[in-house]
C-alpha atoms as a PDB file:
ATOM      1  CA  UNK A   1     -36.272 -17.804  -7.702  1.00  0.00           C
ATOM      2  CA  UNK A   2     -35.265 -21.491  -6.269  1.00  0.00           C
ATOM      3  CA  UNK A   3     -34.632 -21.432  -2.491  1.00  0.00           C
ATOM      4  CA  UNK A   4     -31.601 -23.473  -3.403  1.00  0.00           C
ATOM      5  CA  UNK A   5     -30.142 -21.029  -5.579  1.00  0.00           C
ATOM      6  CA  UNK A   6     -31.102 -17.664  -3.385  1.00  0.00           C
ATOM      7  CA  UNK A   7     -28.683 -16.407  -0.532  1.00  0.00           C
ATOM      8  CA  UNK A   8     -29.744 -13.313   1.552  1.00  0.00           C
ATOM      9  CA  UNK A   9     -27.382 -10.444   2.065  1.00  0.00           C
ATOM     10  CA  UNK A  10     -27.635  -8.405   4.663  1.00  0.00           C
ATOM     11  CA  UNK A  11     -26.002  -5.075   4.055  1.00  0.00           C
ATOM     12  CA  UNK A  12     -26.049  -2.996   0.990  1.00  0.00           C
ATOM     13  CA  UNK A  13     -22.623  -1.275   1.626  1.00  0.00           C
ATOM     14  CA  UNK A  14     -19.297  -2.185  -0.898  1.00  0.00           C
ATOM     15  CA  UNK A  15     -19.223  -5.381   1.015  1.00  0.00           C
ATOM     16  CA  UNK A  16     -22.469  -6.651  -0.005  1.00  0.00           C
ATOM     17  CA  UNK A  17     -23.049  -5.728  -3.354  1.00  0.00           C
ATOM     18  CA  UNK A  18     -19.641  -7.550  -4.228  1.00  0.00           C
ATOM     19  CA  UNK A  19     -20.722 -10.359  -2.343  1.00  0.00           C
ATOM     20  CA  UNK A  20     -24.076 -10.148  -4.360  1.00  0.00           C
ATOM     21  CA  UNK A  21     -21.925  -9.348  -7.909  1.00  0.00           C
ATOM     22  CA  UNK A  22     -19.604 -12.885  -6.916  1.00  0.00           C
ATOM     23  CA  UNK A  23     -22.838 -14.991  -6.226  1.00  0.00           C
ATOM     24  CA  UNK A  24     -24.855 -13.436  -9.273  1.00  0.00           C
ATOM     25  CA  UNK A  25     -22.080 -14.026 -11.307  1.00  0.00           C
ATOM     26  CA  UNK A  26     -21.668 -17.486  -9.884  1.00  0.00           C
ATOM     27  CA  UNK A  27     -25.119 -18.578 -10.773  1.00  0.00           C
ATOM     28  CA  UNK A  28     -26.593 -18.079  -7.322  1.00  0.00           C
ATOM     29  CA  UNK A  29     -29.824 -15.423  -6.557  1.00  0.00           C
ATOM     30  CA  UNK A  30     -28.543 -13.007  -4.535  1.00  0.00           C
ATOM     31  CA  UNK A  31     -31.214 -10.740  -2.988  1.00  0.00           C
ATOM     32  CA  UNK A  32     -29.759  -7.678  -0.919  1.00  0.00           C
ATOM     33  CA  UNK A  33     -31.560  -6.451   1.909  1.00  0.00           C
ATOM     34  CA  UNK A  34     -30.373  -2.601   3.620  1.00  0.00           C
ATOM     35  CA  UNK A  35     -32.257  -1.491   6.421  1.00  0.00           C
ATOM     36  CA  UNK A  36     -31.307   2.523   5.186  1.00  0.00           C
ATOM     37  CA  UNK A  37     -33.491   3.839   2.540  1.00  0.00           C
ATOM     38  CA  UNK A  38     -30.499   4.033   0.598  1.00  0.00           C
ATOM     39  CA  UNK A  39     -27.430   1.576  -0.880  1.00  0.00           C
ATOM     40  CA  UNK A  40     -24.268   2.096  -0.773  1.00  0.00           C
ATOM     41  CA  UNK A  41     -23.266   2.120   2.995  1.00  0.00           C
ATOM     42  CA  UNK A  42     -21.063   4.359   4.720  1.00  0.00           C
ATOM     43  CA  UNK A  43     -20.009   5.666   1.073  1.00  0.00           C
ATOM     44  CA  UNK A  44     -22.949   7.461   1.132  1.00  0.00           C
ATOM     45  CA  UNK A  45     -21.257   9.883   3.761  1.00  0.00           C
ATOM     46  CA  UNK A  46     -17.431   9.996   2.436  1.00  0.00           C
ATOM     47  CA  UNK A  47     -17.673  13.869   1.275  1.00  0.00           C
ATOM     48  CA  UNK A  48     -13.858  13.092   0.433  1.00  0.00           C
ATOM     49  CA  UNK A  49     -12.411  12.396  -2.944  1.00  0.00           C
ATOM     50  CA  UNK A  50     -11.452   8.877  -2.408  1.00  0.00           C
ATOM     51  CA  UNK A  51      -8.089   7.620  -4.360  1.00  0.00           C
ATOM     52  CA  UNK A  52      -8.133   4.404  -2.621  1.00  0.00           C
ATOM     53  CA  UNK A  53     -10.475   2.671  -5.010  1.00  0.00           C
ATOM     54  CA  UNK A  54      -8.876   1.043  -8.398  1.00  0.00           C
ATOM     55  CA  UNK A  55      -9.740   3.082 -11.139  1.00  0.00           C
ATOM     56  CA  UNK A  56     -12.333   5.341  -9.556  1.00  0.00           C
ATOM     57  CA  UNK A  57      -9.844   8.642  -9.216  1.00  0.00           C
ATOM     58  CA  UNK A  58     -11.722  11.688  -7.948  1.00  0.00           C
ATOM     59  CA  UNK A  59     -14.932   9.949  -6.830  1.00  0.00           C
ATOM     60  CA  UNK A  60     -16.024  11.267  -3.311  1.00  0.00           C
ATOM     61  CA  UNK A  61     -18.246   8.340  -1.598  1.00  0.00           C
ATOM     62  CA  UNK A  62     -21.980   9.108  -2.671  1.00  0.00           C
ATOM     63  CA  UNK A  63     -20.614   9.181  -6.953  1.00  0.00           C
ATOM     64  CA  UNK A  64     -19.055   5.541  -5.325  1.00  0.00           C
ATOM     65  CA  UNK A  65     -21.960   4.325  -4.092  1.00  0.00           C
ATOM     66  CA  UNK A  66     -24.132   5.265  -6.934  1.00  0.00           C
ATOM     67  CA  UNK A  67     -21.750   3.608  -9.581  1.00  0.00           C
ATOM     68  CA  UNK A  68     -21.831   0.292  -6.654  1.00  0.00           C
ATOM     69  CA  UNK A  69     -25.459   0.023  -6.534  1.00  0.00           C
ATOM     70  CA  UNK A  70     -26.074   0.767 -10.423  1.00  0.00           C
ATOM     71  CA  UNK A  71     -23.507  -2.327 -11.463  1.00  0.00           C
ATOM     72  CA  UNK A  72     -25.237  -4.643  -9.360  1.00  0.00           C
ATOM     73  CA  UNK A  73     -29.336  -3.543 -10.472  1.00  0.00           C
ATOM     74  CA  UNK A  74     -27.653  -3.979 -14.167  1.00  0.00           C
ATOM     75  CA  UNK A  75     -26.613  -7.029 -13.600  1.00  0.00           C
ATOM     76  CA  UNK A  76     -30.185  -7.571 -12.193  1.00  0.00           C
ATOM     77  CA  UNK A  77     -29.263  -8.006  -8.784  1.00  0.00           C
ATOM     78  CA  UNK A  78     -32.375  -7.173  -6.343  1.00  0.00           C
ATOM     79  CA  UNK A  79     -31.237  -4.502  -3.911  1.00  0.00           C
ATOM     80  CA  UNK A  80     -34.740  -3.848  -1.023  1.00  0.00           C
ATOM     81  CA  UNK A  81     -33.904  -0.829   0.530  1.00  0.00           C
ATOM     82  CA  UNK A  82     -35.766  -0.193   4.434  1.00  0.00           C
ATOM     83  CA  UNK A  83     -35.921  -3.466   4.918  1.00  0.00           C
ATOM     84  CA  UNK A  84     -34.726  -5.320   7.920  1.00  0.00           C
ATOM     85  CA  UNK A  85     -34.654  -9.145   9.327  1.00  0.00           C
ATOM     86  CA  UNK A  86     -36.733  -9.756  12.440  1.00  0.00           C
ATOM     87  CA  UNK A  87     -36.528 -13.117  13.109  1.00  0.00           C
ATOM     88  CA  UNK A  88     -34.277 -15.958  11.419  1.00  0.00           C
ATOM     89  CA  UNK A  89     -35.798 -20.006  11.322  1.00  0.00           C
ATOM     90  CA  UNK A  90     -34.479 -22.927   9.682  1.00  0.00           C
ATOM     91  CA  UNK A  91     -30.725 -24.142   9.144  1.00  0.00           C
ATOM     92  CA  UNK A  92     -27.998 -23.812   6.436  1.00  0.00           C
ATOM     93  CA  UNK A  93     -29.773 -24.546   3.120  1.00  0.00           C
ATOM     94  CA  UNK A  94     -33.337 -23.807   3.949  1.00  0.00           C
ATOM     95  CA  UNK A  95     -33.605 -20.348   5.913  1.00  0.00           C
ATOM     96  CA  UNK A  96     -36.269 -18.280   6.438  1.00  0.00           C
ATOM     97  CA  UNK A  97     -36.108 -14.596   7.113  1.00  0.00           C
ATOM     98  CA  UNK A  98     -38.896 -12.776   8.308  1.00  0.00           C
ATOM     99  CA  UNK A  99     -38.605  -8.993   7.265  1.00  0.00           C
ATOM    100  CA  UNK A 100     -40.117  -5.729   9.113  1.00  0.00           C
ATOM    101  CA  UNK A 101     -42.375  -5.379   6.462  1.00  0.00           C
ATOM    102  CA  UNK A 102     -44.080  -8.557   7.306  1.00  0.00           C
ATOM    103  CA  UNK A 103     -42.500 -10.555   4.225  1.00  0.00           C
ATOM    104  CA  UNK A 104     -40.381 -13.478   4.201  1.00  0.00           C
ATOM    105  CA  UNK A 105     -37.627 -14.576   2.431  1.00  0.00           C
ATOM    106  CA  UNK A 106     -36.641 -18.177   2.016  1.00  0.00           C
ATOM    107  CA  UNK A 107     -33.033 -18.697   1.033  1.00  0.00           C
ATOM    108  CA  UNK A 108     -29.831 -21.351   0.781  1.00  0.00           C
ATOM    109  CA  UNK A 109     -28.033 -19.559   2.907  1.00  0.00           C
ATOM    110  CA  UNK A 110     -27.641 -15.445   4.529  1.00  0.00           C
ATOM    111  CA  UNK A 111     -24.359 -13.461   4.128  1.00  0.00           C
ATOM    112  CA  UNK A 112     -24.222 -10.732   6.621  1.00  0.00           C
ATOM    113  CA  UNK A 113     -21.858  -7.390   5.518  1.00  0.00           C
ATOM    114  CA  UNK A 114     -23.262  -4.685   7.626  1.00  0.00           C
ATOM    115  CA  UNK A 115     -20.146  -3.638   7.555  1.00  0.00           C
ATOM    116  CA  UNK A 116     -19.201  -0.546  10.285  1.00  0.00           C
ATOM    117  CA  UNK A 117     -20.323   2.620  11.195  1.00  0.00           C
ATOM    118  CA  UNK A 118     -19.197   5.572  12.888  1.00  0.00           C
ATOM    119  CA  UNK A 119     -19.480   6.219  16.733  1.00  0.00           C
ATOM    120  CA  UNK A 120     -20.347  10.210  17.928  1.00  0.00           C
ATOM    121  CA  UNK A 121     -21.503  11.412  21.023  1.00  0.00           C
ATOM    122  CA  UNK A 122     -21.474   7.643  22.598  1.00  0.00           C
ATOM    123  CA  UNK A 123     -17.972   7.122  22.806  1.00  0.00           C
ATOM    124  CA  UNK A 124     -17.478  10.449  24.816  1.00  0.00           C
ATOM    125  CA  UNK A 125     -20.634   9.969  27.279  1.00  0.00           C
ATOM    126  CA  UNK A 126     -19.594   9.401  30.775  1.00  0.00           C
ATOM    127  CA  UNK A 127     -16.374  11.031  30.307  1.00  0.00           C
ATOM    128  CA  UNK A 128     -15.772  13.072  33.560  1.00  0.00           C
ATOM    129  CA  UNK A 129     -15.720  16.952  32.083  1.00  0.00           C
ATOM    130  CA  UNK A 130     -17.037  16.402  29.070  1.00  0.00           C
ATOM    131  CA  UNK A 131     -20.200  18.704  29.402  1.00  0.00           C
ATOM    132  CA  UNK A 132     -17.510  21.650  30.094  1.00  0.00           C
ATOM    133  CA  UNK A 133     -16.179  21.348  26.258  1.00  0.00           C
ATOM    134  CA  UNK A 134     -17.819  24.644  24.954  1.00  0.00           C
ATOM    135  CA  UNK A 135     -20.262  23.503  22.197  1.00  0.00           C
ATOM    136  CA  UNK A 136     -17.655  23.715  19.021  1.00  0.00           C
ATOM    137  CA  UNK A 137     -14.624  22.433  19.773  1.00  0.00           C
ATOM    138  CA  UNK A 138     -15.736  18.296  19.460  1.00  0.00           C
ATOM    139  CA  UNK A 139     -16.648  17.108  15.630  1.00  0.00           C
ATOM    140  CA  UNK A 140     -18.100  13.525  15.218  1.00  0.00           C
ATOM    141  CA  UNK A 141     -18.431  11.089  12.627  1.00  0.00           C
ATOM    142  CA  UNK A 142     -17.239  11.267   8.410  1.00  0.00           C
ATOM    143  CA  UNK A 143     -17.770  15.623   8.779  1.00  0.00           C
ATOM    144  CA  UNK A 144     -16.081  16.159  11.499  1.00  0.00           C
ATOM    145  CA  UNK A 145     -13.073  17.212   9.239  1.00  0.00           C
ATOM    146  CA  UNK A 146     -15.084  18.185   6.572  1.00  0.00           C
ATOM    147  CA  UNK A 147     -13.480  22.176   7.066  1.00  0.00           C
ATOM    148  CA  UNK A 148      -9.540  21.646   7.444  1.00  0.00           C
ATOM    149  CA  UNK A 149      -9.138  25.449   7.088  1.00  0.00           C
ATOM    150  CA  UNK A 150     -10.871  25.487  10.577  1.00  0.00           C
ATOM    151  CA  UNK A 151      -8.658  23.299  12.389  1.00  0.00           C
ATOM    152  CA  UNK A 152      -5.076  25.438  11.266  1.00  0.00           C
ATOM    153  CA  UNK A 153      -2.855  25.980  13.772  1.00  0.00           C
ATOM    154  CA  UNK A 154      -5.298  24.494  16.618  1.00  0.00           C
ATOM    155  CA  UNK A 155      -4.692  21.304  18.616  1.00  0.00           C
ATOM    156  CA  UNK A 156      -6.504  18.574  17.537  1.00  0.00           C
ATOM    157  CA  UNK A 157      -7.085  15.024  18.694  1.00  0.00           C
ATOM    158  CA  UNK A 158      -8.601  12.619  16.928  1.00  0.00           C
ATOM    159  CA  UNK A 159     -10.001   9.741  19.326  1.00  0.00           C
ATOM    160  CA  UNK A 160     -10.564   6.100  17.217  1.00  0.00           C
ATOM    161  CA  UNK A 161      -7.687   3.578  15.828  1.00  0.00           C
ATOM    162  CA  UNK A 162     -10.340   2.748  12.688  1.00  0.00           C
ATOM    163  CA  UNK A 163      -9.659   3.743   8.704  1.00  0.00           C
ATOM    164  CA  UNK A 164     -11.653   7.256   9.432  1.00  0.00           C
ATOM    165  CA  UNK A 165      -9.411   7.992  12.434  1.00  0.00           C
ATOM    166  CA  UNK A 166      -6.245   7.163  10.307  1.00  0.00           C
ATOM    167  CA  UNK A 167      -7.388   8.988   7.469  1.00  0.00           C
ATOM    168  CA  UNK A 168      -8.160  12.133   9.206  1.00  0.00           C
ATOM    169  CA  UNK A 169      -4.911  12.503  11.111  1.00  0.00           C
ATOM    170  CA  UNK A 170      -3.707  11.958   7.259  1.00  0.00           C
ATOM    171  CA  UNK A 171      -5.652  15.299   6.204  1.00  0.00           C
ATOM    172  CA  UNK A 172      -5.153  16.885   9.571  1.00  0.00           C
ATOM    173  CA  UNK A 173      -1.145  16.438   9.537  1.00  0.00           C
ATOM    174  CA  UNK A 174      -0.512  19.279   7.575  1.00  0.00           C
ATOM    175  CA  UNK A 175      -2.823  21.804   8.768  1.00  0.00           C
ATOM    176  CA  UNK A 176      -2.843  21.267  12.774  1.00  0.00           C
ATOM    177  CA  UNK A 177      -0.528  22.726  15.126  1.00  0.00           C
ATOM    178  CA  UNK A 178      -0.418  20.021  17.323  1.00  0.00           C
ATOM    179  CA  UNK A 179      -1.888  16.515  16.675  1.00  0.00           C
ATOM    180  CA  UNK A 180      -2.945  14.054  18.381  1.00  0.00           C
ATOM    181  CA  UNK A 181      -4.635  10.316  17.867  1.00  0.00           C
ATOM    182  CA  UNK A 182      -6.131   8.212  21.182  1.00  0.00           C
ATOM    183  CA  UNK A 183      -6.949   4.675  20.612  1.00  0.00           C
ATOM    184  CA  UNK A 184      -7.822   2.230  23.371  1.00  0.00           C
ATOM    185  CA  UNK A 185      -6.273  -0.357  21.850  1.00  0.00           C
ATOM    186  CA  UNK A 186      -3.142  -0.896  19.309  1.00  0.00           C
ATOM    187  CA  UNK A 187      -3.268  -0.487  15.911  1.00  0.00           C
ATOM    188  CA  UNK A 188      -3.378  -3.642  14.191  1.00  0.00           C
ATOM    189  CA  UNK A 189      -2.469  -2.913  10.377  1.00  0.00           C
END
């Protein structure tokens, strides 16, 4: 590996591997670093069949991820899972990461696609009344829909203006009585 040639990617999610796939295939040395033990991002929790991506119909996230992850290693694109940067030196073209596990990595250049994640209990903390909600009635994160039957005829409200918010008002529409979305901000798609 040439320093000159190798860019850092932080992030094994979608994001990251295509990055890696783009620079592999443009003749860099992409090495992908994921602090989870496992690729493939928040894919990894999408129970849902997911329609959205181009000629994957009827994958649910994990079968995703798993197809993600084995295109880049075939294309022999080094994916370090548990690994995360502690400490960054140098400038654009000669970087140096130091990693958890004592390593280092020097590269051309870092690409960072840690992409989101999903906000539970947090978002709700502080919320005057919120330790009165009988233990039940609040769902967090890519499950909290995960039983539609559950939620028929009940009052729901969904709390988030992100894709997962959208998406599960989308599943919820048909099922809930009343439904409801709360975002502290406005949409912007």
């Amino acid at each position: 590996m040439t320093v000159k040639r190798c860019v850092a990617i932080l992030g094994a999610g979608p994001a990251g591997l295509s990055a890696a796939l783009w620079l592999h295939n443009l003749g860099f040395e992409p090495r992908v670093l994921e602090t989870n033990e496992r690729a493939g991002g928040l894919q990894n929790l999408n129970f849902l069949a997911n329609d959205w991506v181009l000629g994957q119909v009827g994958l649910h996230g994990p079968a995703l991820a798993a197809r993600f992850v084995e295109h880049a290693r075939g294309a022999g694109i080094t994916i370090a899972t548990g690994i995360r940067p502690v400490r960054l030196d140098g400038a654009a073209g000669a970087f140096r990461l130091r990693l958890n596990d004592v390593s280092t990595l020097d590269c051309a250049a870092l690409v960072i696609a840690t992409g989101t994640r999903f906000r539970a209990e947090e978002v709700l903390a502080g919320v005057a009344g919120i330790a009165d909600v009988p233990t039940g009635c609040i769902a967090y994160g890519p499950y909290a829909f995960a039983d539609l039957d559950a939620c028929a005829g009940k009052r729901v409200l969904v709390i988030g203006g992100g894709d997962n918010a959208f998406e599960n008002v989308r599943l919820l529409a048909p099922k809930a009585a009343q439904l409801y979305l709360a975002m502290r901000s406005p949409p912007r798609a």
